[in-house]
Protein backbone atom coordinates (compact mmCIF):
# COMPACT_ATOMS: atom_id res chain seq x y z
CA UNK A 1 2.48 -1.57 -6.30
CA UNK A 2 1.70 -0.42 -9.32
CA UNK A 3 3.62 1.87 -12.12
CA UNK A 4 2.77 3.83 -15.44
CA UNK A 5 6.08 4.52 -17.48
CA UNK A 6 5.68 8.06 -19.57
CA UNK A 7 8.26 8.12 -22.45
CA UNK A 8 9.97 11.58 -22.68
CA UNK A 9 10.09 12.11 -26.75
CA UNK A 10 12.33 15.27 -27.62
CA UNK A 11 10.82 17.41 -30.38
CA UNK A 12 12.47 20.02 -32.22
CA UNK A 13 9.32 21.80 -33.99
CA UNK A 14 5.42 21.77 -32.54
CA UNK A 15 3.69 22.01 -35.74
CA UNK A 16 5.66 19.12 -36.67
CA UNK A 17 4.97 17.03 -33.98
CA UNK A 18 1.25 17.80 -34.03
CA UNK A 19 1.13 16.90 -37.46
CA UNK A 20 2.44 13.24 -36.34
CA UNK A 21 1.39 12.58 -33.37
CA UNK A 22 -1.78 14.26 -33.60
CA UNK A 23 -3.01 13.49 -37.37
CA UNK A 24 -0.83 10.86 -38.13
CA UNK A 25 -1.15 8.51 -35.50
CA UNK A 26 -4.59 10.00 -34.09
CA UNK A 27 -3.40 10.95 -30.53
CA UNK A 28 -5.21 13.42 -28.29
CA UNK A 29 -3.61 16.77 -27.05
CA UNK A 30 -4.11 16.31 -23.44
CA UNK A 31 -2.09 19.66 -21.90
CA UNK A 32 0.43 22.05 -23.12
CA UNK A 33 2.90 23.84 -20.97
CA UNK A 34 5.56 26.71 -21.39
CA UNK A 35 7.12 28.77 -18.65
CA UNK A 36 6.44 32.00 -20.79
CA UNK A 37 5.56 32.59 -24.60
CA UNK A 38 8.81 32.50 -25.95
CA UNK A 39 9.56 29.32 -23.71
CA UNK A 40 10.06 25.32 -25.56
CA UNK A 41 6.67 23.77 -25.36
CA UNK A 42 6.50 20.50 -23.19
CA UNK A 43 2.95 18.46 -24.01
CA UNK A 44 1.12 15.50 -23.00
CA UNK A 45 -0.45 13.33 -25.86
CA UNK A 46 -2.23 10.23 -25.54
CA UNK A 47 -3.96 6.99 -27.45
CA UNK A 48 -5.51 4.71 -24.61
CA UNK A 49 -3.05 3.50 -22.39
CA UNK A 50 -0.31 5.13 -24.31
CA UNK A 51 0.87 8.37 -22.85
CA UNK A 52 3.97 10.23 -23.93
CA UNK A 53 5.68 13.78 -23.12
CA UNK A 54 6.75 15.59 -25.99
CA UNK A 55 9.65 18.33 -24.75
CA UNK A 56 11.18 21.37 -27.36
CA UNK A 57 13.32 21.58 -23.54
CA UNK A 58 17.27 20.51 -24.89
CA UNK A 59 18.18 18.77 -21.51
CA UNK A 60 15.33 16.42 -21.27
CA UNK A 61 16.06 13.24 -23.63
CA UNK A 62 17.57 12.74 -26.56
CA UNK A 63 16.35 13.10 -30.27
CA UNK A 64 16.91 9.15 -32.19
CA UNK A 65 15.03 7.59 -29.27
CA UNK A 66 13.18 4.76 -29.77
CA UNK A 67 9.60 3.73 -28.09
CA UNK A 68 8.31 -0.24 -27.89
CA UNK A 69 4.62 -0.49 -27.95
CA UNK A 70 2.73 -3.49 -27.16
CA UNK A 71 -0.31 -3.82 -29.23
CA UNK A 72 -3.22 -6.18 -29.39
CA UNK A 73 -4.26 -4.72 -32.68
CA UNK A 74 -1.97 -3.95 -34.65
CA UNK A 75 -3.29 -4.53 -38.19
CA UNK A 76 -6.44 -1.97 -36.75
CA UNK A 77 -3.64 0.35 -35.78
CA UNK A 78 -1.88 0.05 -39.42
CA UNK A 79 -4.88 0.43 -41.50
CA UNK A 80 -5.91 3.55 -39.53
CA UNK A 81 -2.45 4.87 -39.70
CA UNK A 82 -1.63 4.50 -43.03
CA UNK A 83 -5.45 5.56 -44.35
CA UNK A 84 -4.33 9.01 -43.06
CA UNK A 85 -1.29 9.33 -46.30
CA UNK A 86 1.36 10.95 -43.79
CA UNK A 87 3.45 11.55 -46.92
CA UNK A 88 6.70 11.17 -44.45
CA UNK A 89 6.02 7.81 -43.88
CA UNK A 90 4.58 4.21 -45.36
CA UNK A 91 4.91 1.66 -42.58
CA UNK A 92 4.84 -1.46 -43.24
CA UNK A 93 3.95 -4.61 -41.05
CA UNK A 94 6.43 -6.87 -41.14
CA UNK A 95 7.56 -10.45 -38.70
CA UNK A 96 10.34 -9.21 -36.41
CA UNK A 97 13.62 -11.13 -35.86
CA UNK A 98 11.66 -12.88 -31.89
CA UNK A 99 9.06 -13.53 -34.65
CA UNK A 100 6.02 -10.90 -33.53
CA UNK A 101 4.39 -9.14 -36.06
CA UNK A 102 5.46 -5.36 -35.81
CA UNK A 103 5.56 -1.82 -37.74
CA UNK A 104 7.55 0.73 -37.34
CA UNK A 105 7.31 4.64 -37.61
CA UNK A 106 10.09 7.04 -37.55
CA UNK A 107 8.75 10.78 -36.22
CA UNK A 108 10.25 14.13 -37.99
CA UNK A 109 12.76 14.28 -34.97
CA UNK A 110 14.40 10.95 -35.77
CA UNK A 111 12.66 8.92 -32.52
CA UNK A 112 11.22 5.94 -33.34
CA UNK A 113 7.95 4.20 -32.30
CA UNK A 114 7.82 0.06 -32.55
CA UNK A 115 4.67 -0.93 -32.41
CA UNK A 116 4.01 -5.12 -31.64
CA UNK A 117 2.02 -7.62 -31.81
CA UNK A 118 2.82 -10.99 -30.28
């Protein structure tokens, strides 16, 4: 048996979120859906293996989530990242407290997105 877990990441504003997911941390646009024009946009985006839903919809999660990523390269991941001068955000790699090396980005919705290396 296997399983694929798909983050639900509530967004308030879709240029916005493009702008971060898309340019800032280089995902790809994979669908876009709305029950009419005038409707909150739910999307897929992608980076690999990583796959999250991005929903404008109020009743599907909650904005100030937070997102653990695994990594196996994280210091390709950071330069790439930061080479892009988000001016929102700076990350940093740092050692976390279970002593993995991590960083840590914060999108314009307050949700939060650990990535790790251990």
């Amino acid at each position: 048996m296997q399983f694929k877990v798909i983050p639900v990441v509530r967004i308030f504003d879709e240029t916005k979120a493009k702008a971060f997911y898309l340019e800032f941390l280089g995902m790809s646009l994979e669908w876009e859906h709305r029950f009419e024009p005038n409707a909150p946009l739910y999307m897929q985006v992608s980076r690999g293996d990583l796959v999250l839903h991005l929903s404008e919809h109020s009743g599907d999660c909650t904005p100030g989530s937070k997102i653990f990523v695994n990594t196996d390269e994280l210091d390709t991941l950071h330069r790439e990242v930061t080479s892009r001068g988000y001016r929102y955000s700076r990350p940093e790699i740092t050692t976390a407290p279970w002593g993995d090396r991590m960083f840590e980005v914060v999108d314009p919705f307050c949700n939060r997105i650990l990535f790790n290396e251990g």
